[in-house]
C-alpha atoms as a PDB file:
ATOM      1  CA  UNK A   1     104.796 -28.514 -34.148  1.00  0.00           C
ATOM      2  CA  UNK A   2     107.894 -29.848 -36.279  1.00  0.00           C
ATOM      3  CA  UNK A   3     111.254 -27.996 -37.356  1.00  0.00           C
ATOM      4  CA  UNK A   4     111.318 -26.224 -40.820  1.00  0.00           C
ATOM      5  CA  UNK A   5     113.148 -27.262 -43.398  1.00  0.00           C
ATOM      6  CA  UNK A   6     115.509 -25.090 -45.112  1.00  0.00           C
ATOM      7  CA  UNK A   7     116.853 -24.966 -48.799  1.00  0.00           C
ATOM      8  CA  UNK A   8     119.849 -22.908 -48.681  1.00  0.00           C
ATOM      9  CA  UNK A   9     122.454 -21.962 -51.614  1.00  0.00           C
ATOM     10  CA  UNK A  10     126.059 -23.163 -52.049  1.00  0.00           C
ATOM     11  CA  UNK A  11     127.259 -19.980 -52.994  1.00  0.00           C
ATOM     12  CA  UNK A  12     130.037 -17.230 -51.158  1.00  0.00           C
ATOM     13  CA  UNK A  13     127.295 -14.738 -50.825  1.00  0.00           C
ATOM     14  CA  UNK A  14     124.719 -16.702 -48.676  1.00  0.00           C
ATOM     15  CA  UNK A  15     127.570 -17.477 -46.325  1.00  0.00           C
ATOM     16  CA  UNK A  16     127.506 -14.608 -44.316  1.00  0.00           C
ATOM     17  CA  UNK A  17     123.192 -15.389 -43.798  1.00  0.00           C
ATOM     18  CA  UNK A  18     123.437 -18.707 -42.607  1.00  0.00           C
ATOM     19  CA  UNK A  19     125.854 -17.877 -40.234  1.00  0.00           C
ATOM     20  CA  UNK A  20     124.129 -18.893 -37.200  1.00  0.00           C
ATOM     21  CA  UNK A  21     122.738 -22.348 -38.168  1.00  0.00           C
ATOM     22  CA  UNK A  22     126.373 -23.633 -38.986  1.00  0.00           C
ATOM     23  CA  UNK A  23     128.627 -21.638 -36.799  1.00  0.00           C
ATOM     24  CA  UNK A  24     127.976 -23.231 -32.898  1.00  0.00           C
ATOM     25  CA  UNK A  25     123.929 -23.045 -33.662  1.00  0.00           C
ATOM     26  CA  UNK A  26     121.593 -22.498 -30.658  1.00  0.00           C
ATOM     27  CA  UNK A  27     119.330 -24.535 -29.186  1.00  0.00           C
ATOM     28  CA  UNK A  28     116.451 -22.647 -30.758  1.00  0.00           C
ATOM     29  CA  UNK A  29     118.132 -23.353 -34.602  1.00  0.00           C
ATOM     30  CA  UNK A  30     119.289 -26.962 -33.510  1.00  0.00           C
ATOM     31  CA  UNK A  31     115.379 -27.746 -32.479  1.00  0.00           C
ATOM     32  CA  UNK A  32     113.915 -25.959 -34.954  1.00  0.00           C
ATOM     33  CA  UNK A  33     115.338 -26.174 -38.098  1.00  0.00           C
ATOM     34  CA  UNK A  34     116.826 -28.620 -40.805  1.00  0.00           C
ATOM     35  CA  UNK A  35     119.003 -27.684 -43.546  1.00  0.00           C
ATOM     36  CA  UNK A  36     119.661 -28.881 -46.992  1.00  0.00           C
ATOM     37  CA  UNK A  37     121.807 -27.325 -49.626  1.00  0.00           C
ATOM     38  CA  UNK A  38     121.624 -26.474 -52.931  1.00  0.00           C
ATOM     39  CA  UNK A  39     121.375 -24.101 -56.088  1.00  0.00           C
ATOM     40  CA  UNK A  40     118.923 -21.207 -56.467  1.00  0.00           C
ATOM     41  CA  UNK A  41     116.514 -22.923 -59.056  1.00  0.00           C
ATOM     42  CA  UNK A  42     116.241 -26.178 -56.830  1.00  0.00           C
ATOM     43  CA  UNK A  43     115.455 -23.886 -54.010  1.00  0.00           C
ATOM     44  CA  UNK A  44     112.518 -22.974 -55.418  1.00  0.00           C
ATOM     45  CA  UNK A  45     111.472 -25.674 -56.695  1.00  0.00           C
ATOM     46  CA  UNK A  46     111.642 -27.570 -53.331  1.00  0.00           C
ATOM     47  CA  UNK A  47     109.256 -24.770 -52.119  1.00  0.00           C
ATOM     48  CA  UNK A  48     107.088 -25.477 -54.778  1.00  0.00           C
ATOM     49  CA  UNK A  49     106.992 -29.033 -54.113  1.00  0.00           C
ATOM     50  CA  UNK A  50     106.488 -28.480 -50.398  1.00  0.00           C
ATOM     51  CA  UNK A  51     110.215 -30.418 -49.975  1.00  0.00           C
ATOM     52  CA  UNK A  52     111.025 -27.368 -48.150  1.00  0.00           C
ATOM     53  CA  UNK A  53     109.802 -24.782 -45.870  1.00  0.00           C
ATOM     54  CA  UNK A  54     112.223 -21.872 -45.937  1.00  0.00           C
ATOM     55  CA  UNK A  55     114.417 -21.160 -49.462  1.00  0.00           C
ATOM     56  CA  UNK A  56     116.789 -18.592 -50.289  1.00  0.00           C
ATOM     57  CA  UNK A  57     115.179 -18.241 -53.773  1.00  0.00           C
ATOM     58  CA  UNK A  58     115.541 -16.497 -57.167  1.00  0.00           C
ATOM     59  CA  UNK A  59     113.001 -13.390 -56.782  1.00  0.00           C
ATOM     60  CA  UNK A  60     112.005 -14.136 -60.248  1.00  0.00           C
ATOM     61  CA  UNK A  61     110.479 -17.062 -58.651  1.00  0.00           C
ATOM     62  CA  UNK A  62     108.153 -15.490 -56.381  1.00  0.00           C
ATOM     63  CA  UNK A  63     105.915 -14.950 -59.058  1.00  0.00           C
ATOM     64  CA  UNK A  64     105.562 -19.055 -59.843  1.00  0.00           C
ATOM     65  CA  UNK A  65     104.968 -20.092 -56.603  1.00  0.00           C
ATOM     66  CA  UNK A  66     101.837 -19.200 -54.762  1.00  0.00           C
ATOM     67  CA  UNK A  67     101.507 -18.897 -51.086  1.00  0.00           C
ATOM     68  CA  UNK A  68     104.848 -17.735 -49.854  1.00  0.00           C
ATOM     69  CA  UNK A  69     105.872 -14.957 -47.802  1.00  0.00           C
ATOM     70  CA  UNK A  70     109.163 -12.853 -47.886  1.00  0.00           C
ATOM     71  CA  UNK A  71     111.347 -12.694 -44.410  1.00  0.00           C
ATOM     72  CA  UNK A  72     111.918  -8.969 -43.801  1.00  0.00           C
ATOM     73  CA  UNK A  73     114.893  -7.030 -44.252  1.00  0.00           C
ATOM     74  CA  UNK A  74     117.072  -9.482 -45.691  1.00  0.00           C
ATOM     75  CA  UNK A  75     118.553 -10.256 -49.216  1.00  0.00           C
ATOM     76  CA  UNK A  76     120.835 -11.040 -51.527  1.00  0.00           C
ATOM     77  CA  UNK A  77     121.113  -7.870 -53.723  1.00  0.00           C
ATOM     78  CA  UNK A  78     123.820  -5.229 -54.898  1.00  0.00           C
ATOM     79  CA  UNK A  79     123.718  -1.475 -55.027  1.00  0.00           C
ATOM     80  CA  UNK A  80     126.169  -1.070 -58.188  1.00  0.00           C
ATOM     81  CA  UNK A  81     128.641  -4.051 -59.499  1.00  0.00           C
ATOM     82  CA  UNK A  82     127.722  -7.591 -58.077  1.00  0.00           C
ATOM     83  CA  UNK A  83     130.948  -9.136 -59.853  1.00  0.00           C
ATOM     84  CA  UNK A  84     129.341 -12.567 -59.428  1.00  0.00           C
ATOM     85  CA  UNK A  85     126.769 -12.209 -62.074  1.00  0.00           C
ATOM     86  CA  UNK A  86     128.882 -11.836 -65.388  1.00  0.00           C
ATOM     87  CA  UNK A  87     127.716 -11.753 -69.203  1.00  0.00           C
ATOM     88  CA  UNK A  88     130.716 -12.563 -71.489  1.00  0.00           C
ATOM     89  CA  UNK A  89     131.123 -12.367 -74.866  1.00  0.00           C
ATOM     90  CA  UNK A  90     133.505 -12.026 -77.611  1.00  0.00           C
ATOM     91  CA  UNK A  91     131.570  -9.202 -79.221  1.00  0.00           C
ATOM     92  CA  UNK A  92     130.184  -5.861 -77.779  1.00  0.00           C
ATOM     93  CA  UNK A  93     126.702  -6.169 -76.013  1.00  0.00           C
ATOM     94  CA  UNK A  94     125.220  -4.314 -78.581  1.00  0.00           C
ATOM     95  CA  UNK A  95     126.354  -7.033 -81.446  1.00  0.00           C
ATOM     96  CA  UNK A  96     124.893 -10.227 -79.256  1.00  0.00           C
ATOM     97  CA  UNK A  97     122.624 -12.054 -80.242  1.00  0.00           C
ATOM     98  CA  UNK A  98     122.461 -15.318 -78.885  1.00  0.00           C
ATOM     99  CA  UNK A  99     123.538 -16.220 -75.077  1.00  0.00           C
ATOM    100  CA  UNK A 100     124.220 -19.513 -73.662  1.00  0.00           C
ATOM    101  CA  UNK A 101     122.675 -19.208 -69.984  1.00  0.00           C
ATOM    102  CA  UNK A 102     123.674 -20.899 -67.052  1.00  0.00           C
ATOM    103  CA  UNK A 103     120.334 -21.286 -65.419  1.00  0.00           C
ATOM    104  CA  UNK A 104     121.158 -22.411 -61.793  1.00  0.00           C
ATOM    105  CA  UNK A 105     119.725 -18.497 -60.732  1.00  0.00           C
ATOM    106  CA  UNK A 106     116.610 -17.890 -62.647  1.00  0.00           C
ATOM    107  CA  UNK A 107     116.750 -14.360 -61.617  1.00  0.00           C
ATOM    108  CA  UNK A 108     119.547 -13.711 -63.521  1.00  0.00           C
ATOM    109  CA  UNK A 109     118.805 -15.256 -66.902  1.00  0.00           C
ATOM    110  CA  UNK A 110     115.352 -13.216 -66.383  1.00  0.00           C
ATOM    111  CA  UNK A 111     117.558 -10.173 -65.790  1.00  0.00           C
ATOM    112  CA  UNK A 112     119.877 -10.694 -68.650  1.00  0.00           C
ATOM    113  CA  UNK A 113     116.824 -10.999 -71.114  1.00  0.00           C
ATOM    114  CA  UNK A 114     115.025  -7.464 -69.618  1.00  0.00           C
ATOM    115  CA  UNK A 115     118.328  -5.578 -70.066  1.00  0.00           C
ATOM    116  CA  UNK A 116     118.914  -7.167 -73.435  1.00  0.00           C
ATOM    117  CA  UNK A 117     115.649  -6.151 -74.667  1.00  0.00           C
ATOM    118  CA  UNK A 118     114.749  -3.239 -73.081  1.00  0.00           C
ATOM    119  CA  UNK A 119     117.688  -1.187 -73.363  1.00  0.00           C
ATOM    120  CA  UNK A 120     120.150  -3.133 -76.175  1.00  0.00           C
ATOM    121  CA  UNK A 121     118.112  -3.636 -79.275  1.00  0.00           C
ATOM    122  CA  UNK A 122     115.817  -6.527 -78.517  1.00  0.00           C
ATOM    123  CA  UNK A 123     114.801 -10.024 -77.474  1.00  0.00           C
ATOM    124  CA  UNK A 124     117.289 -12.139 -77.620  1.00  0.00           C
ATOM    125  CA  UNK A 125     117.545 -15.915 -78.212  1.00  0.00           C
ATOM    126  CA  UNK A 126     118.522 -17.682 -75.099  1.00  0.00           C
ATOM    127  CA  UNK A 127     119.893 -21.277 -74.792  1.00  0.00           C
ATOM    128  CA  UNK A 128     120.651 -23.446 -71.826  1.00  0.00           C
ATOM    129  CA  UNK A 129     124.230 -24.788 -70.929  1.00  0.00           C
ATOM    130  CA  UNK A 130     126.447 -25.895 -68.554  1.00  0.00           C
ATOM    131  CA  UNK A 131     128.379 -23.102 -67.134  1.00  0.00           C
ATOM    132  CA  UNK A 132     131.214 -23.618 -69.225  1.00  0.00           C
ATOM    133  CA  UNK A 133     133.004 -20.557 -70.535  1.00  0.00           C
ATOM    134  CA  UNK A 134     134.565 -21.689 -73.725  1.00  0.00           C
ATOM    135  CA  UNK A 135     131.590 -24.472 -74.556  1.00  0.00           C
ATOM    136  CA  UNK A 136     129.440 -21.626 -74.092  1.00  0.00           C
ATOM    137  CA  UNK A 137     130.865 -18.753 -76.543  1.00  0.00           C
ATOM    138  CA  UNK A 138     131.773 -21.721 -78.736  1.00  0.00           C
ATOM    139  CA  UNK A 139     127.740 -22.158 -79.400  1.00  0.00           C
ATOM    140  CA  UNK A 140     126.431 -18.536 -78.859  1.00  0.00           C
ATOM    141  CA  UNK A 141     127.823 -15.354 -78.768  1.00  0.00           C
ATOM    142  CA  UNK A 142     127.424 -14.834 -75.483  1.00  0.00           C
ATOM    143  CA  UNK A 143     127.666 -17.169 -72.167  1.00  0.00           C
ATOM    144  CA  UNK A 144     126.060 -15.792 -68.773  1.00  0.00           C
ATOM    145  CA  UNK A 145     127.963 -17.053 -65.473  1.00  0.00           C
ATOM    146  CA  UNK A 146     126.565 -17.185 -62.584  1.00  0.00           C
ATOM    147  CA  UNK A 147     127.665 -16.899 -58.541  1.00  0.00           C
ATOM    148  CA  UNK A 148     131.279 -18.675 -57.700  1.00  0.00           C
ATOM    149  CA  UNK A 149     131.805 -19.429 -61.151  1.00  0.00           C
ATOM    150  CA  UNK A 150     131.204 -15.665 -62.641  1.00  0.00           C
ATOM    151  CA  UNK A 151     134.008 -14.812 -60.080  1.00  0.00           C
ATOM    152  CA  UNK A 152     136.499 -17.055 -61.301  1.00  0.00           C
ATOM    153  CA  UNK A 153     136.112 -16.851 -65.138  1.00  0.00           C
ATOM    154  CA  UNK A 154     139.583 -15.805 -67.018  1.00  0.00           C
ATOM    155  CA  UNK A 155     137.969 -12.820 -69.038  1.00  0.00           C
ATOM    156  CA  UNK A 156     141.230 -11.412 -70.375  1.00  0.00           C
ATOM    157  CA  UNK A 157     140.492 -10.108 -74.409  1.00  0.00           C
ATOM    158  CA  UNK A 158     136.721 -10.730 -74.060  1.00  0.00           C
ATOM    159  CA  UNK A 159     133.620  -8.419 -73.445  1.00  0.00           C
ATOM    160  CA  UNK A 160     132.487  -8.814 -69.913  1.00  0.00           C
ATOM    161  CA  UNK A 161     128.897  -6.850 -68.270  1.00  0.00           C
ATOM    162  CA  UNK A 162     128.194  -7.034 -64.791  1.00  0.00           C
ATOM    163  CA  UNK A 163     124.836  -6.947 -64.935  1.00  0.00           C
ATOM    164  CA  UNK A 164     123.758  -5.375 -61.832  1.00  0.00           C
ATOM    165  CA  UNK A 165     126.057  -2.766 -62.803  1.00  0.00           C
ATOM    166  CA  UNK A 166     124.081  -2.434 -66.262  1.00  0.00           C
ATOM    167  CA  UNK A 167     120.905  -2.253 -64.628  1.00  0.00           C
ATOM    168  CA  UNK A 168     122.227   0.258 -62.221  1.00  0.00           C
ATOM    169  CA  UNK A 169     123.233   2.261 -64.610  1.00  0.00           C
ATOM    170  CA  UNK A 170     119.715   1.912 -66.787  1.00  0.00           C
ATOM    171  CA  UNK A 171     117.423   2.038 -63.888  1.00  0.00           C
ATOM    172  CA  UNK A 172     119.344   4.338 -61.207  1.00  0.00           C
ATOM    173  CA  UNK A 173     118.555   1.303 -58.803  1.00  0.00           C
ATOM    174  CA  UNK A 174     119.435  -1.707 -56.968  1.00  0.00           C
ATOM    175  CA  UNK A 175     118.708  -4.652 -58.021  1.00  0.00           C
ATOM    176  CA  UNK A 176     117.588  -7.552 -55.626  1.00  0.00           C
ATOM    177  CA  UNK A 177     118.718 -11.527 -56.700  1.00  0.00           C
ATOM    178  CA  UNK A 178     117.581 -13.730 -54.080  1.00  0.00           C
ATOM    179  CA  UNK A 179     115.227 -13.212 -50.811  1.00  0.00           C
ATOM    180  CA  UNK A 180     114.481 -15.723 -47.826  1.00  0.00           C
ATOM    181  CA  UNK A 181     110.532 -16.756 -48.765  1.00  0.00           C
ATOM    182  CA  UNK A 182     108.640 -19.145 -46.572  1.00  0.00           C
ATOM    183  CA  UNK A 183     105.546 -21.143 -47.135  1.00  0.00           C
ATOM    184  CA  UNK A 184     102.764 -20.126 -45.165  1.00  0.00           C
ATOM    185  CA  UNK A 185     101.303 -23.125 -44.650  1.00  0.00           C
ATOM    186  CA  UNK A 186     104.236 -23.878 -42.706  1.00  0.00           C
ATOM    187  CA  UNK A 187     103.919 -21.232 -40.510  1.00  0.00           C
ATOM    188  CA  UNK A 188     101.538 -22.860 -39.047  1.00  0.00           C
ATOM    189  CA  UNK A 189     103.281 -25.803 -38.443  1.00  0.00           C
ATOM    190  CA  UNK A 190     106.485 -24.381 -36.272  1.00  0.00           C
ATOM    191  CA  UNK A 191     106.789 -23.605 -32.887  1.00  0.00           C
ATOM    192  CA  UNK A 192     104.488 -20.646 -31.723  1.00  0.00           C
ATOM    193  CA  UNK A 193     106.300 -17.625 -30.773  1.00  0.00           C
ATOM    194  CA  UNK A 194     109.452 -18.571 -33.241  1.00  0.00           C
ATOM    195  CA  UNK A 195     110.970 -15.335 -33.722  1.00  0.00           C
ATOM    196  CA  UNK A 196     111.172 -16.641 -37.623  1.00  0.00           C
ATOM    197  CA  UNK A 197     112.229 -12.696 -39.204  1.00  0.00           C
ATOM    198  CA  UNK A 198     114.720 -12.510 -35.694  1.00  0.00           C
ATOM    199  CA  UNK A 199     116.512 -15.325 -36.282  1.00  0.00           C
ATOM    200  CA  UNK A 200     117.275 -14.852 -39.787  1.00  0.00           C
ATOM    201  CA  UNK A 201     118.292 -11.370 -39.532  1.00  0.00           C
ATOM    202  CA  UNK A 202     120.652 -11.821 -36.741  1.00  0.00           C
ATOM    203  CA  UNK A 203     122.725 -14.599 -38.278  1.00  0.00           C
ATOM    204  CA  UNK A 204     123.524 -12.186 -41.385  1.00  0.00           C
ATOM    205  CA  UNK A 205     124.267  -9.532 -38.834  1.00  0.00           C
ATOM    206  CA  UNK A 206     126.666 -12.046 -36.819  1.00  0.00           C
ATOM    207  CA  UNK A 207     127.666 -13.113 -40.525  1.00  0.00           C
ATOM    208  CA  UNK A 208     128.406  -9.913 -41.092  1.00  0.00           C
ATOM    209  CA  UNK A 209     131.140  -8.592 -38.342  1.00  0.00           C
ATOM    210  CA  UNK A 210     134.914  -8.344 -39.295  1.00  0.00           C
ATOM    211  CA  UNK A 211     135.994 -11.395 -37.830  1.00  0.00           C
ATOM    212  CA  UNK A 212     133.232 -13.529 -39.341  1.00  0.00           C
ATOM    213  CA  UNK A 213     134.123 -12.108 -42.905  1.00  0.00           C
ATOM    214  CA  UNK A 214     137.479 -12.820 -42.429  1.00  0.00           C
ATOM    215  CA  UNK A 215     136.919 -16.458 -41.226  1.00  0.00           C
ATOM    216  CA  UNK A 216     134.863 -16.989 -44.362  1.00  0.00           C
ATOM    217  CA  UNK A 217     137.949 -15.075 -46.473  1.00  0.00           C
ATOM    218  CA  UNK A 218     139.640 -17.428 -45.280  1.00  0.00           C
ATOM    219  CA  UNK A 219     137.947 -20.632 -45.708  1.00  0.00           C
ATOM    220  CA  UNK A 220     136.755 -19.464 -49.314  1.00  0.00           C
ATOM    221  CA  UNK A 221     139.454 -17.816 -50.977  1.00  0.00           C
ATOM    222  CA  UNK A 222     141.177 -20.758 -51.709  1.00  0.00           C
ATOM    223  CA  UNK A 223     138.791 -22.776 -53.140  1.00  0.00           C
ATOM    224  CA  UNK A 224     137.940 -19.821 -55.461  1.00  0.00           C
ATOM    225  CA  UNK A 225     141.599 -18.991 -56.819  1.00  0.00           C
ATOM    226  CA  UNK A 226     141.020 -15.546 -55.155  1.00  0.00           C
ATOM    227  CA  UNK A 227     142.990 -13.676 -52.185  1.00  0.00           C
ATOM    228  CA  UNK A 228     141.339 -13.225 -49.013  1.00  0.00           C
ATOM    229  CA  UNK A 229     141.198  -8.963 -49.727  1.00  0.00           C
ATOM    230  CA  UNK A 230     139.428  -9.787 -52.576  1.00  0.00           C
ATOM    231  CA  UNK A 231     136.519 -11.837 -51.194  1.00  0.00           C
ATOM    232  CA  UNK A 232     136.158  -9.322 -48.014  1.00  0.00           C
ATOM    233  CA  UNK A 233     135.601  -6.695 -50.423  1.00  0.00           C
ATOM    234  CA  UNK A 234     133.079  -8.679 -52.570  1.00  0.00           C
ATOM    235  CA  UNK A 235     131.310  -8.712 -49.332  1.00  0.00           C
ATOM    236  CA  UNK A 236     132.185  -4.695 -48.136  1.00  0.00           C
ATOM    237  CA  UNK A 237     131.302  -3.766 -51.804  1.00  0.00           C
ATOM    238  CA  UNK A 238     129.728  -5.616 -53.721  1.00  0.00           C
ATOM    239  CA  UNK A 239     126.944  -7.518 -51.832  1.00  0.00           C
ATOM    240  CA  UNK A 240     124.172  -6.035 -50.140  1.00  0.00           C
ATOM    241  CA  UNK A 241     121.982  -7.878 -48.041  1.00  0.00           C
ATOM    242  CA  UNK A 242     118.928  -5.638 -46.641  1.00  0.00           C
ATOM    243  CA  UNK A 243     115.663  -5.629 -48.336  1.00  0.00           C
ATOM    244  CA  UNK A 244     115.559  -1.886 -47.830  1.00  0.00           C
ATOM    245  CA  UNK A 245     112.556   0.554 -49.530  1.00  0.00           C
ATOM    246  CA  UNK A 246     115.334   1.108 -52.777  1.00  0.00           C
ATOM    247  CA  UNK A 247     115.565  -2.305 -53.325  1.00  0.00           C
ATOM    248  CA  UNK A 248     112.211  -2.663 -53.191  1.00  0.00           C
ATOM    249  CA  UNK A 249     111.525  -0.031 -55.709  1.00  0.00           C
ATOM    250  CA  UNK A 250     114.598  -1.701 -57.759  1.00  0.00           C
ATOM    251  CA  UNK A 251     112.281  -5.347 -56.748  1.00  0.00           C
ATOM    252  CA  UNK A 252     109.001  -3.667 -58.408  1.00  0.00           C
ATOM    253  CA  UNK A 253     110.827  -2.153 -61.741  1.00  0.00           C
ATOM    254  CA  UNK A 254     112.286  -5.923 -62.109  1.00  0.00           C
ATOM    255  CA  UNK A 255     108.863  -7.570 -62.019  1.00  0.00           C
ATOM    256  CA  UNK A 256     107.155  -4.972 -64.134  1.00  0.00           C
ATOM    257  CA  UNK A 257     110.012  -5.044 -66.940  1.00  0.00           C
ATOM    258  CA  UNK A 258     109.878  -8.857 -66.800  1.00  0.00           C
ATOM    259  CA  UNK A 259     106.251  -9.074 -67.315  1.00  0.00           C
ATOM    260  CA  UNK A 260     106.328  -6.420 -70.378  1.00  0.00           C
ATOM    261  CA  UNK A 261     109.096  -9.106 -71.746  1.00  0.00           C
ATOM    262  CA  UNK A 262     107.491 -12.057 -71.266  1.00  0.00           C
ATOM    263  CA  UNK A 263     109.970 -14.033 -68.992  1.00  0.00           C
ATOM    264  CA  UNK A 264     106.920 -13.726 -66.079  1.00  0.00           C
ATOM    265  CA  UNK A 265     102.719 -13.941 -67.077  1.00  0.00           C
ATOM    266  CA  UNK A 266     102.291 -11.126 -64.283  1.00  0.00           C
ATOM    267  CA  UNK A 267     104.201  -9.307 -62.103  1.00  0.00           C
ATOM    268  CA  UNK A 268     103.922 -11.030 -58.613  1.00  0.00           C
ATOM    269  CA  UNK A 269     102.725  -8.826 -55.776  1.00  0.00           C
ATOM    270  CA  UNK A 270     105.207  -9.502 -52.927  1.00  0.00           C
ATOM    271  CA  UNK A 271     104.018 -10.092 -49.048  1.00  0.00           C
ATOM    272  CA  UNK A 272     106.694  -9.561 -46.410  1.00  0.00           C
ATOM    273  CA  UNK A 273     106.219 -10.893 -43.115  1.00  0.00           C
ATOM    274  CA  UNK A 274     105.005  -8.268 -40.805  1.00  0.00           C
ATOM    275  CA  UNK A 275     107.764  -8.190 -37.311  1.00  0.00           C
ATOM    276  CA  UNK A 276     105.486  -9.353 -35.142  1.00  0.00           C
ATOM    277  CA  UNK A 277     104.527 -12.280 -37.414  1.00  0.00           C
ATOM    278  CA  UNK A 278     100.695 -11.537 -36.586  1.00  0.00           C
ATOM    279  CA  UNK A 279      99.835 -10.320 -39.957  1.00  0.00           C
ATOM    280  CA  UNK A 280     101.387  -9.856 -43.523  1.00  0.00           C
ATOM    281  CA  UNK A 281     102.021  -6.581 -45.099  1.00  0.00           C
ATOM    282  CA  UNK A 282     102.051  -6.316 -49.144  1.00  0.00           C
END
């Protein structure tokens, strides 16, 4: 038996989910776990490599990466406006046609290209680039920001789509950006009885409570240029983080519009851990 290795995300959102392993941890998380952090492509691709054994990942990725199971309950999704996932341009959506990506959240590019073609006229022509604001509309007509970055961007005179507020408004659903997957070959490797879907759900629940959003308001906002209201209510409002049956309907619609676009061969079938951890349930 070993500890599990964990890929988490440098971003405001995850803070509230890894509560637990950096706020006075427990025993159980200090013996059983290891943590390394990142961005939401690298997550992946450390589970892909077998680097790591737990990653907050893109959900695009699920379907490029064989073997993993999803943690239940828990996600990084939003029910309406995100805020943190922004396409900016200089011309209306319906006049784009090229869009520098940032393409640290996989997800999100994939999104931007089934909402773009599906409902605004077409494919579109997508190029990668640093997430740069005025580099970006400078090459393409469009730049897509992504997570702490999004959130910050000066936007004043330009054309700016939240696009889980897009898709909302498309789909009539949520749409899901990043889920807790584990390999399952590693579940065989940590210590028996490890309440594995436990631990992770009560550390965004502890994450969660007033005074732990306001201790992150306050550590964040000022690295982010933003008050301390405004990142509680990017939590309160904008973020929601339980894999519930609509965002799994929203998770489904995602996979089959990004298959019929051709950002994914197939649309992955998902396997959540089952509570008890004895068996998995599609």
């Amino acid at each position: 038996m070993r500890a599990l290795k964990i890929s988490a995300i440098s971003f405001l959102n995850t803070a509230p989910l890894m509560w637990d392993f950096l706020h006075e941890p427990s025993q159980e998380i200090r013996e059983n776990f290891e943590i390394e952090y990142t961005v939401p492509s690298q997550c992946a691709q450390a589970l892909r490599d077998g680097k790591a054994d737990i990653g907050i990942i893109p959900v695009i990725t699920t379907a490029t990466i064989p073997d993993l199971v999803v943690l239940p309950h828990v996600a990084i999704a939003a029910l309406n406006k995100v805020w943190s996932i922004q396409l900016i341009s200089r011309k209306p959506i319906e006049q784009i046609r090229t869009v520098a990506v940032d393409t640290s959240s996989r997800t999100s590019v994939g999104l931007t290209q089934v909402l773009l073609t599906k409902f605004f006229g077409g494919h579109r022509e997508l190029t990668p680039l640093p997430p740069v604001l005025g580099p970006m509309l400078d090459c393409c007509d469009a730049g897509l920001l992504i997570g702490d970055r999004a959130m910050m961007a000066k936007t004043e005179g330009l054309y700016h789509y939240d696009l889980a507020e897009l898709w909302r408004a498309k789909t009539g659903l949520p749409f899901v950006f990043a889920v807790w997957a584990v390999r399952k070959a590693a579940l065989a490797e940590m210590k028996p009885g490890l309440d594995l879907a436990g631990i992770f759900r009560r550390s965004r629940d502890h994450g969660l409570t007033d005074a732990s959003v306001s201790e992150i308001a306050r550590d964040w906002a000022p690295k982010m240029g933003l008050s301390e209201a405004q990142v509680i209510s990017y939590f309160r409002d904008n973020i929601h983080y339980e894999l519930d049956a609509e965002c799994r309907k929203g998770l489904d619609l995602y996979f089959k519009l990004a298959a019929e676009c051709g950002v994914i061969e197939k649309a992955p079938a998902l396997e959540i851990m089952d509570e008890s951890q004895s068996c998995l349930a599609g």
